[in-house]
Protein backbone atom coordinates (compact mmCIF):
# COMPACT_ATOMS: atom_id res chain seq x y z
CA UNK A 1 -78.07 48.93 70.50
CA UNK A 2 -79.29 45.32 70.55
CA UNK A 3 -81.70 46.14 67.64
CA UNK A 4 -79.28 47.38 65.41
CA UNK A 5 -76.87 44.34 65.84
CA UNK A 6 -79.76 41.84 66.04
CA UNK A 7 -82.69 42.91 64.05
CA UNK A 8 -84.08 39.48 63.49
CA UNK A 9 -86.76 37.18 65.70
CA UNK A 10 -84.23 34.63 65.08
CA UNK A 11 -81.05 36.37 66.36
CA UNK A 12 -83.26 36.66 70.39
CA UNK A 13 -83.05 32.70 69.89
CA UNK A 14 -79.51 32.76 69.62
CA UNK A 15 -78.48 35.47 72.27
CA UNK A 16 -80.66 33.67 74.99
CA UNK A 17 -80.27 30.44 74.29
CA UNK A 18 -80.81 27.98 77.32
CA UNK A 19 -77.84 26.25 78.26
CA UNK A 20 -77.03 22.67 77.86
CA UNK A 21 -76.53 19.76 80.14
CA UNK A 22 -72.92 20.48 79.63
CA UNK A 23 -73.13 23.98 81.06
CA UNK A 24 -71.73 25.09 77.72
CA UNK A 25 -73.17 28.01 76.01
CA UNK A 26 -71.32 29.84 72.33
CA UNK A 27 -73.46 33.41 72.64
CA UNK A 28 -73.60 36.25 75.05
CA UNK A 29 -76.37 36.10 77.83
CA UNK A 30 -75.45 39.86 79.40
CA UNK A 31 -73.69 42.71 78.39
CA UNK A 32 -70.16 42.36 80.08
CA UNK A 33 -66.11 42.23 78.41
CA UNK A 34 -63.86 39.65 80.18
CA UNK A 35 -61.61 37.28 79.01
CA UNK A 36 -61.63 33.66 76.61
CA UNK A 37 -65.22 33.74 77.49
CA UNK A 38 -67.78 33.18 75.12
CA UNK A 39 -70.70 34.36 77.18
CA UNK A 40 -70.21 37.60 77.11
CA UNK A 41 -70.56 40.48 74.59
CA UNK A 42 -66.94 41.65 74.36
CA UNK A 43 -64.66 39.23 74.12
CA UNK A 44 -60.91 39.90 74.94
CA UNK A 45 -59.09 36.23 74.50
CA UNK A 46 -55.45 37.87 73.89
CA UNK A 47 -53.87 41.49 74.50
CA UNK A 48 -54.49 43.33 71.43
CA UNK A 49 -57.32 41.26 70.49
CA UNK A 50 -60.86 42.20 70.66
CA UNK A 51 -63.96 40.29 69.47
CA UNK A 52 -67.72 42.04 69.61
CA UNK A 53 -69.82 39.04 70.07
CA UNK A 54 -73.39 40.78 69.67
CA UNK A 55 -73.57 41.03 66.49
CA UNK A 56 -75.65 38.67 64.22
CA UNK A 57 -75.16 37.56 60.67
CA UNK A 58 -78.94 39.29 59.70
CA UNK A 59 -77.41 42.80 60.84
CA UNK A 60 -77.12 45.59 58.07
CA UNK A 61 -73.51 45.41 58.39
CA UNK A 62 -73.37 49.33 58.09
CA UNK A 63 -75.82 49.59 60.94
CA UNK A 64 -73.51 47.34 62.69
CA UNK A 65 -70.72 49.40 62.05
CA UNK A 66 -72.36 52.46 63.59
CA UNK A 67 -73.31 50.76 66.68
CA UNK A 68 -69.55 50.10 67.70
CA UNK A 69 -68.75 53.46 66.37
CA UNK A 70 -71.87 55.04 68.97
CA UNK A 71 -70.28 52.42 71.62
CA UNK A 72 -67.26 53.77 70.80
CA UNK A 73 -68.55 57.59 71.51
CA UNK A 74 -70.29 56.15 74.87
CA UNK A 75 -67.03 55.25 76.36
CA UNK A 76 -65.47 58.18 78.29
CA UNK A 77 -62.57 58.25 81.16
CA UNK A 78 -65.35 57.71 83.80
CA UNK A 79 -66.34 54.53 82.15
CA UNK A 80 -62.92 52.70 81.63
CA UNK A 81 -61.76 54.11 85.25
CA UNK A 82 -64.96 51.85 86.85
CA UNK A 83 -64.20 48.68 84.30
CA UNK A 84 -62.62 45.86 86.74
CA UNK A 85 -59.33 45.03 86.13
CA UNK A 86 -60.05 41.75 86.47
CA UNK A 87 -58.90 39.30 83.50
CA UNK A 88 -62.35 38.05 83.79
CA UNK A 89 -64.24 41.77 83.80
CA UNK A 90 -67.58 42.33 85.68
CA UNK A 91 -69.16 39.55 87.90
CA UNK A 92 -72.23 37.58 86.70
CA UNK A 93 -75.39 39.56 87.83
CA UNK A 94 -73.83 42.84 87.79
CA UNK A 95 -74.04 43.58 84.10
CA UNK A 96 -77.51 44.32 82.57
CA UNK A 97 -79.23 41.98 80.76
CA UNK A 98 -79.73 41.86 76.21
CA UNK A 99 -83.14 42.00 75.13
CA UNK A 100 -85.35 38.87 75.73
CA UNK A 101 -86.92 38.87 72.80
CA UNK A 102 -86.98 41.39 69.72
CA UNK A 103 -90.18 43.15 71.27
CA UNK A 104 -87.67 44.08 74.05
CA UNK A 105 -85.13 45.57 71.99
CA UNK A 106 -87.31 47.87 70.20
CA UNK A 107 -88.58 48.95 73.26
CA UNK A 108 -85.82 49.79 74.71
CA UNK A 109 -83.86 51.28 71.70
CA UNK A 110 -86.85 53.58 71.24
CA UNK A 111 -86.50 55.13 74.51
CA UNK A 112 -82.43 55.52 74.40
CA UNK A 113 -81.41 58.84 74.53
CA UNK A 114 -78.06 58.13 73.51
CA UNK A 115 -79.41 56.73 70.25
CA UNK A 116 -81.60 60.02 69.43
CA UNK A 117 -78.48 61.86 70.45
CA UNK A 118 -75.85 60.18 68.15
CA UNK A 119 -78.29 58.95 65.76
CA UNK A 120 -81.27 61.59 65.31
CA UNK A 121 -84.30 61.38 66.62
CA UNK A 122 -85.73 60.74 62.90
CA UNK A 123 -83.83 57.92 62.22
CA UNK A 124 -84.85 56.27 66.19
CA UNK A 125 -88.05 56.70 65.24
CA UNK A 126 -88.35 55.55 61.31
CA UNK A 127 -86.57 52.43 62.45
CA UNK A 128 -88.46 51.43 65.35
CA UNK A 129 -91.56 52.16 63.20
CA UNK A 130 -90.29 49.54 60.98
CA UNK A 131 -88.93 47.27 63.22
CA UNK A 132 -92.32 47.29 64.95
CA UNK A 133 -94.86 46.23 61.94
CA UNK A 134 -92.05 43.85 60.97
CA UNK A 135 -93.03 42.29 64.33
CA UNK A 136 -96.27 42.69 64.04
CA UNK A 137 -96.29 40.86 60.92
CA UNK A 138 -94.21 37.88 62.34
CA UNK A 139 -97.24 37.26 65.05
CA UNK A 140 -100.22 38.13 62.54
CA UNK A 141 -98.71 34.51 61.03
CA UNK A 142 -98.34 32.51 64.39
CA UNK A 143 -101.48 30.50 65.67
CA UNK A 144 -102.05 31.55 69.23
CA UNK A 145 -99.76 29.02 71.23
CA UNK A 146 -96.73 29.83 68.78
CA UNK A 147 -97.40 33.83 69.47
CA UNK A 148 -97.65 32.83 73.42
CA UNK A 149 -93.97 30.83 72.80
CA UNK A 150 -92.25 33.60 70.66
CA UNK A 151 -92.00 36.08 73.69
CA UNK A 152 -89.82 33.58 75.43
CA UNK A 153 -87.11 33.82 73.04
């Protein structure tokens, strides 16, 4: 879902930035809900109050709309039943990981089934065909020490 929500080289940057000397950090670093918490993806700071913190300002905001919407379908009583109750949700290191980099995303939304089950297995495929020479083109135009730095981010 990451690649829908963040379809940019630029947007990686953001979702796994380091963190500072002050600990602080203003973007998700795993997928995980909880409480006024800024790290994490779903953000629930007040009853009644949600905030989806994934998504990036260069998302198709139709796309984006159809990501929560498959999130949405994803969610079943089996799901919400294992959800902590905890005000803070699911401990640190228990929650997968976001993409490292956009190389990552397209990766792994290419091999979703859930995707090419809500989503077609057309439209998976057009879009990680595009996604891919857009990357391709991005490190075509990097000297060889910038293309060895990109896949950190």
């Amino acid at each position: 879902m990451a690649l829908l929500t963040n379809p940019s080289v630029n947007s990686y940057k953001r979702l796994n930035a380091r963190y500072t000397t002050s600990g602080a950090t203003w973007s998700p670093t795993d997928l995980s809900w909880g409480g006024n918490d800024r790290t994490k993806t779903v953000r629930v700071p007040a009853p009644g109050r949600v905030e989806y913190r994934l998504g990036d300002g260069s998302a198709n905001p139709y796309l984006l709309q159809a990501a929560l919407l498959i999130c949405l379908l994803e969610l079943d009583d089996q799901t919400t039943r294992s959800m902590p109750n905890s005000e803070h949700g699911p401990q640190q290191g228990q929650t997968p990981a976001l993409p490292g980099n956009l190389l990552d995303a397209i990766r792994m939304f290419e091999r979703s089934e859930e995707l090419r089950e809500h989503c077609g297995v057309s439209f998976v495929e057009a879009y990680t065909r595009i996604k891919s020479l857009e990357w391709n083109r991005f490190h075509a135009n990097l000297s060889s020490w910038e293309r060895a730095a990109s896949m950190d981010c």
